[in-house]
PDB file of N, CA and C in Angstrom:
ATOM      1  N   UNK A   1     -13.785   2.009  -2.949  1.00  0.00           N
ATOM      2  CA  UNK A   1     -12.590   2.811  -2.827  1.00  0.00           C
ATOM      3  C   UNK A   1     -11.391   1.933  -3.170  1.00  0.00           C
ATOM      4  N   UNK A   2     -10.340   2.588  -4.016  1.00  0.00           N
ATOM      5  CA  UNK A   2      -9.091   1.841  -4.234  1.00  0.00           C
ATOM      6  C   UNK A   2      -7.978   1.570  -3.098  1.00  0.00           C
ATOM      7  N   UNK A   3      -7.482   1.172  -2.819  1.00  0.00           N
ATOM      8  CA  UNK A   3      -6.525   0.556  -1.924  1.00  0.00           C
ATOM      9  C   UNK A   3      -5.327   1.670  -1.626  1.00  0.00           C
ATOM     10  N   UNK A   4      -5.235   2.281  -2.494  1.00  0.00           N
ATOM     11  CA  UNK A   4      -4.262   3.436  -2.952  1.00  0.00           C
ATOM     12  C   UNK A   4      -4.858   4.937  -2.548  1.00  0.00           C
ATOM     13  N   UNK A   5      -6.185   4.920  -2.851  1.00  0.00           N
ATOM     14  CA  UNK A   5      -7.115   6.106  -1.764  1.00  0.00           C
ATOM     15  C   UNK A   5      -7.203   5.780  -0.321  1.00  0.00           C
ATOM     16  N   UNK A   6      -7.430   4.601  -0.395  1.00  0.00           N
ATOM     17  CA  UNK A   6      -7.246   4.411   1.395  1.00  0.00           C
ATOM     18  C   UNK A   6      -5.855   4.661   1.933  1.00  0.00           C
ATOM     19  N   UNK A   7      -4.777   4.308   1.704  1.00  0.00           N
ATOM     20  CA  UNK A   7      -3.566   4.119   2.459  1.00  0.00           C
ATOM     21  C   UNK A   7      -3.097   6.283   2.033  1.00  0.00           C
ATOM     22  N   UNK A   8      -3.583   6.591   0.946  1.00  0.00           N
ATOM     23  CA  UNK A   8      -3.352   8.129   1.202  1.00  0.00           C
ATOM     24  C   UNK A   8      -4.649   9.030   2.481  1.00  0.00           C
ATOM     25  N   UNK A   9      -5.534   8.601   2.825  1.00  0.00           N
ATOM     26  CA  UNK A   9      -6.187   8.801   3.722  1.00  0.00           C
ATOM     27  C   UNK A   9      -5.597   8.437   4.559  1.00  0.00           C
ATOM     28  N   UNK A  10      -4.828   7.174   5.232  1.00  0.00           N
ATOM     29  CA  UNK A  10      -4.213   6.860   5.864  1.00  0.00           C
ATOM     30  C   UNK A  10      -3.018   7.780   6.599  1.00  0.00           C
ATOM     31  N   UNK A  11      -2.045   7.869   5.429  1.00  0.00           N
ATOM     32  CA  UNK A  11      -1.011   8.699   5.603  1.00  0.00           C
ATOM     33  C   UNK A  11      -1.814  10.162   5.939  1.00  0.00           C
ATOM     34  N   UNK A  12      -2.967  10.859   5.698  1.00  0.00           N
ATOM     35  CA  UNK A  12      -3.319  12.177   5.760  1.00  0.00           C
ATOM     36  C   UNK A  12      -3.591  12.196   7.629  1.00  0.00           C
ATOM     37  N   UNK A  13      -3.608  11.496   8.047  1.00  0.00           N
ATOM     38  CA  UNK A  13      -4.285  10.756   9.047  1.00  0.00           C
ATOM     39  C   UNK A  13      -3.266  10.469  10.472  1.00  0.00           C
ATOM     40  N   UNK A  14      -2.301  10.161   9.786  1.00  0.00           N
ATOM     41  CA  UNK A  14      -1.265   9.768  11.067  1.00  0.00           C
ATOM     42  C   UNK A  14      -1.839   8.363  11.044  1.00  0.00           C
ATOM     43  N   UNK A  15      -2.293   7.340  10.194  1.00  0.00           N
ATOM     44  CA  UNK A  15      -2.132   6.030  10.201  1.00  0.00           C
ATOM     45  C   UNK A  15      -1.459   5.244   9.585  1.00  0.00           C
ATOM     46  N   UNK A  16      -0.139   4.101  10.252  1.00  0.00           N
ATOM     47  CA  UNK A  16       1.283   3.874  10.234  1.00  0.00           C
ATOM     48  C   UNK A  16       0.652   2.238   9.659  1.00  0.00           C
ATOM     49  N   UNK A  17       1.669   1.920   8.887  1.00  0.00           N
ATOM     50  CA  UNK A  17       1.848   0.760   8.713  1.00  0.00           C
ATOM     51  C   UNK A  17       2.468  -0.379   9.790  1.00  0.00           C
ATOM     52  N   UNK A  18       2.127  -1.274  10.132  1.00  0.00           N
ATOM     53  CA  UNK A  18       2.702  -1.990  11.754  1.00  0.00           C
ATOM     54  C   UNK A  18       3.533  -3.135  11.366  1.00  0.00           C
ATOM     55  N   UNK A  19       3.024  -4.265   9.974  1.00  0.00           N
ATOM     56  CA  UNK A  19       3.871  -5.287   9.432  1.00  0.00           C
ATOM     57  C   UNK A  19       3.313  -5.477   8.412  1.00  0.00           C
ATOM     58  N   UNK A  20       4.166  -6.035   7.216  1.00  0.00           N
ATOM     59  CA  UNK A  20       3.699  -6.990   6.063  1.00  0.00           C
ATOM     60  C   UNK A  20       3.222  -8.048   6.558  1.00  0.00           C
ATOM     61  N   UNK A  21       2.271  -8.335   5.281  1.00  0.00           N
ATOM     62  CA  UNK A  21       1.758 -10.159   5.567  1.00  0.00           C
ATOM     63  C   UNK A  21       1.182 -10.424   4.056  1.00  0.00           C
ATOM     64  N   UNK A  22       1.419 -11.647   3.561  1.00  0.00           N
ATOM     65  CA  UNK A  22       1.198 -12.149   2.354  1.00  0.00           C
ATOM     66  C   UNK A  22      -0.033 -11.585   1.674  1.00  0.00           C
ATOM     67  N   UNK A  23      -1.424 -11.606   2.169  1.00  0.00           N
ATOM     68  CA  UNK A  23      -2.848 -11.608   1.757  1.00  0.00           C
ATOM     69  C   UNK A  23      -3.034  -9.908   2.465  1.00  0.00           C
ATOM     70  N   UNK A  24      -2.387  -9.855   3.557  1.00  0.00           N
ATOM     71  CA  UNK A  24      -3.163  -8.064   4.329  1.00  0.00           C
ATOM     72  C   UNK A  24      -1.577  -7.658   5.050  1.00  0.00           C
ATOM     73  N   UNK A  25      -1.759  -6.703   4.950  1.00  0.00           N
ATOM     74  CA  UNK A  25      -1.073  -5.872   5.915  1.00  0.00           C
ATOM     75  C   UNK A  25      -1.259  -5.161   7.311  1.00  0.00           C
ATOM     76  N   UNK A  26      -1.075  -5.150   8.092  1.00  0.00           N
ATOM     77  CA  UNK A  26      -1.694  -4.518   9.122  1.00  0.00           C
ATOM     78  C   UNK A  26      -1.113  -3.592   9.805  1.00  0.00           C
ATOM     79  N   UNK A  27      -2.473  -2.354  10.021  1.00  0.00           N
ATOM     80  CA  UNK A  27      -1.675  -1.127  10.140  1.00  0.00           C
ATOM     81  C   UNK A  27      -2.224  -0.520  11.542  1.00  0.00           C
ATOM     82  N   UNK A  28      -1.649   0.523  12.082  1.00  0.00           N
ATOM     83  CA  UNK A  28      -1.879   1.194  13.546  1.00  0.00           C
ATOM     84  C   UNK A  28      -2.552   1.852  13.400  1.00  0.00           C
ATOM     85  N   UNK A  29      -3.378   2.451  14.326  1.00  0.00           N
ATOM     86  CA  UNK A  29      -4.471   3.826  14.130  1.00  0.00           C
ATOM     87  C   UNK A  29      -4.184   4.739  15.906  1.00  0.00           C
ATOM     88  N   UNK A  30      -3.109   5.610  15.887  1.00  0.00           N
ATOM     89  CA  UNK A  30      -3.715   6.059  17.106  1.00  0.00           C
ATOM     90  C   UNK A  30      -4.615   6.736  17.592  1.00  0.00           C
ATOM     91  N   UNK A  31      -5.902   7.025  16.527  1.00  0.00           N
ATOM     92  CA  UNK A  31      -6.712   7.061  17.150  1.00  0.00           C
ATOM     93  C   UNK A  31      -7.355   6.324  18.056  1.00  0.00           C
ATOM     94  N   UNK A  32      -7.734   4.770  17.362  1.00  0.00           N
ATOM     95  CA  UNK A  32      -8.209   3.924  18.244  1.00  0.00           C
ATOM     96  C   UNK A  32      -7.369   3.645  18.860  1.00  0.00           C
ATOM     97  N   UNK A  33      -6.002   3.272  18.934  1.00  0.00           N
ATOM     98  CA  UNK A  33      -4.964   2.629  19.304  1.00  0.00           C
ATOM     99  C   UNK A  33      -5.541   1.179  18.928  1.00  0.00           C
ATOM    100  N   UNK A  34      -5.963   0.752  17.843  1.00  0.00           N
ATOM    101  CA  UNK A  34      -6.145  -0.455  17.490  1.00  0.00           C
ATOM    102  C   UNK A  34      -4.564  -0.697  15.956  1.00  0.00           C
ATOM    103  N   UNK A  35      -4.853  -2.238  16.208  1.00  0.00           N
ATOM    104  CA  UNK A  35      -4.111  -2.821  14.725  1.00  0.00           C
ATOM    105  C   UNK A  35      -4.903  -3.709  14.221  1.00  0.00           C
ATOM    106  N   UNK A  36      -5.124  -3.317  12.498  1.00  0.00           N
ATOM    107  CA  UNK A  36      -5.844  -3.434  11.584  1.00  0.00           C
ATOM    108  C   UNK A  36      -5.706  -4.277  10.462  1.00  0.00           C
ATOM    109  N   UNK A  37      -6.290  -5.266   9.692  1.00  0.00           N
ATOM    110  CA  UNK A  37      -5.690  -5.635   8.562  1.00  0.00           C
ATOM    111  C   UNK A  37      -6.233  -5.065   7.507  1.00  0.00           C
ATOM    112  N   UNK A  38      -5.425  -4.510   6.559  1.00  0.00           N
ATOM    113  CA  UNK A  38      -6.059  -4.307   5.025  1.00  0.00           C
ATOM    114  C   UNK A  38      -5.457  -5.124   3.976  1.00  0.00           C
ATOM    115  N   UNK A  39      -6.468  -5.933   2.913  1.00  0.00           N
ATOM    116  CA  UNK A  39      -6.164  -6.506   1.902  1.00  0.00           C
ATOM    117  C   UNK A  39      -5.362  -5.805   1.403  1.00  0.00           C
ATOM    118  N   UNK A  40      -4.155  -6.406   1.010  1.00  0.00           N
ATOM    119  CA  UNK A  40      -3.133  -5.885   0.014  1.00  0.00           C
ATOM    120  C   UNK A  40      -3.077  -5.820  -1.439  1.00  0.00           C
ATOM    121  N   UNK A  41      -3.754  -6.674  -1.873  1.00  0.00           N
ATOM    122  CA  UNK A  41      -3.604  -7.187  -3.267  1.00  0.00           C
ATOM    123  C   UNK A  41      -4.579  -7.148  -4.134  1.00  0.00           C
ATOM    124  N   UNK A  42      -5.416  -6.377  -3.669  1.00  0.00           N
ATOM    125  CA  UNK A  42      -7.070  -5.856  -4.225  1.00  0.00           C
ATOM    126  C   UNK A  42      -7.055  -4.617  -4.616  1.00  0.00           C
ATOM    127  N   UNK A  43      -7.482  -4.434  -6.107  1.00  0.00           N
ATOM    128  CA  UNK A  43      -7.497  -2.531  -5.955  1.00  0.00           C
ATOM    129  C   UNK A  43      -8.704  -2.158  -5.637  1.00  0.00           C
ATOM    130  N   UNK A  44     -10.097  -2.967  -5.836  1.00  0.00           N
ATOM    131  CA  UNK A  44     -10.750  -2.371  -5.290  1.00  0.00           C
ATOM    132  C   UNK A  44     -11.344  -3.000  -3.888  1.00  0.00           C
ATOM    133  N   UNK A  45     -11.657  -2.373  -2.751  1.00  0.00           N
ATOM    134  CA  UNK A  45     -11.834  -2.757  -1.620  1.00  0.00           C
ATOM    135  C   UNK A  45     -13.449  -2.698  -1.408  1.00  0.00           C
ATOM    136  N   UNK A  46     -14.136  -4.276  -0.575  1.00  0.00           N
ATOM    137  CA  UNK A  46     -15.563  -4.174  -1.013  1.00  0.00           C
ATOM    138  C   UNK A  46     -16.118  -3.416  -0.219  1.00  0.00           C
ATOM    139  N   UNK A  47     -17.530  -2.515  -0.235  1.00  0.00           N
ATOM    140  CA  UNK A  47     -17.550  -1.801   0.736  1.00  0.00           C
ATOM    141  C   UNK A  47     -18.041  -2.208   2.125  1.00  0.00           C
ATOM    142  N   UNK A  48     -18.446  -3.061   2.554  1.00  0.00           N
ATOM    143  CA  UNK A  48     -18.206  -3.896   3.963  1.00  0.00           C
ATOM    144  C   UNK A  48     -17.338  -3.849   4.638  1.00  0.00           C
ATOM    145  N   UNK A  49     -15.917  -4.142   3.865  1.00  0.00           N
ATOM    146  CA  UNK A  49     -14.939  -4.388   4.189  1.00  0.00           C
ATOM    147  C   UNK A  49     -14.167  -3.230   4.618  1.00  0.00           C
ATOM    148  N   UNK A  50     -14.646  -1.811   3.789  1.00  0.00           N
ATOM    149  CA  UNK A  50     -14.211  -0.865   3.577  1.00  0.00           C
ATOM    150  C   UNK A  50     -14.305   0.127   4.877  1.00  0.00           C
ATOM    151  N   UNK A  51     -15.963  -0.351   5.306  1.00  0.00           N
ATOM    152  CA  UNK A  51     -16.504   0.273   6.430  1.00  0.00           C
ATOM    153  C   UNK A  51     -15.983  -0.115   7.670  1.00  0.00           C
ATOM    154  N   UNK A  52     -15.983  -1.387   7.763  1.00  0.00           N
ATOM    155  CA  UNK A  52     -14.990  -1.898   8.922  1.00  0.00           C
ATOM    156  C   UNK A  52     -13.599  -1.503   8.946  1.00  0.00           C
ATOM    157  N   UNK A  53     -13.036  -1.266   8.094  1.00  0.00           N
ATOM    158  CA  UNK A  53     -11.590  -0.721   8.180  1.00  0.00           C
ATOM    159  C   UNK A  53     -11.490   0.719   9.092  1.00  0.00           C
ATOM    160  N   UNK A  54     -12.867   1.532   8.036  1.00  0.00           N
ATOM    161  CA  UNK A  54     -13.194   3.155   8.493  1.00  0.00           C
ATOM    162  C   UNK A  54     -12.853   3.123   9.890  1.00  0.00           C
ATOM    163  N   UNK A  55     -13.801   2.122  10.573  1.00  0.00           N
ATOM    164  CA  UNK A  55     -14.151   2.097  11.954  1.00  0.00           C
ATOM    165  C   UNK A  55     -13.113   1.542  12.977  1.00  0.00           C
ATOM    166  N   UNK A  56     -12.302   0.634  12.409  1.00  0.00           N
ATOM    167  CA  UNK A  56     -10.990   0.362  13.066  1.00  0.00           C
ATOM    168  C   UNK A  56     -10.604   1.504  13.208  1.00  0.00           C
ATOM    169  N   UNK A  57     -10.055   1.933  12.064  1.00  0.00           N
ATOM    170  CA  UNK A  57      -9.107   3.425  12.093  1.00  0.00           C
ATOM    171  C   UNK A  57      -9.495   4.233  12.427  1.00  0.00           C
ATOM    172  N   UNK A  58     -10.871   4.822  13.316  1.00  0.00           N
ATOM    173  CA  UNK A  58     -11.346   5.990  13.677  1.00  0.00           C
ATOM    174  C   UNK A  58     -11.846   6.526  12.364  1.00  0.00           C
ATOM    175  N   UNK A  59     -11.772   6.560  11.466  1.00  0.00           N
ATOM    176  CA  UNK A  59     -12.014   8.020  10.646  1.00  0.00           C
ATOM    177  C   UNK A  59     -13.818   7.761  10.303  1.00  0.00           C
ATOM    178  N   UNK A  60     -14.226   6.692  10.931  1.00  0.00           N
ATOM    179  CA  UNK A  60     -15.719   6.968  10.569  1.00  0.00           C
ATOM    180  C   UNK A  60     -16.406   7.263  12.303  1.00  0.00           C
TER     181      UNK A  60
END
C-alpha cells in the first residue's frame, strides 16, 4: 500500500496526525488511543510494516 492510501484511510477514519519527525511521523488513533509511527518518505510501505500500523490504528 502507498503511503498516500494509508494517510486517506487515515483521514476516513478519524486518525490525526500528533507530530513531524525526520524518518516517521507519528499519528493518534482514538480508537486505540495509541501513538503511532509511519515512515514518511517511502511510497511504498512493506507489508509487515503495513500490518503493524493496521493494528496500532485499530482498523485491523
Amino acid at each position: 500500500m502507498k503511503t498516500s492510501e494509508l494517510l486517506k484511510l487515515f483521514r476516513e477514519n478519524g486518525i490525526m496526525l500528533n507530530k513531524h519527525g525526520k524518518k516517521h511521523d507519528l499519528y493518534y488513533s482514538p480508537i486505540t488511543n495509541k501513538i503511532f509511527p509511519v515512515p514518511r518518505h517511502k511510497t511504498e510501505i512493506a507489508h509487515g510494516t503495513l500490518q503493524n500500523i493496521l493494528k496500532d490504528a485499530g482498523l485491523k
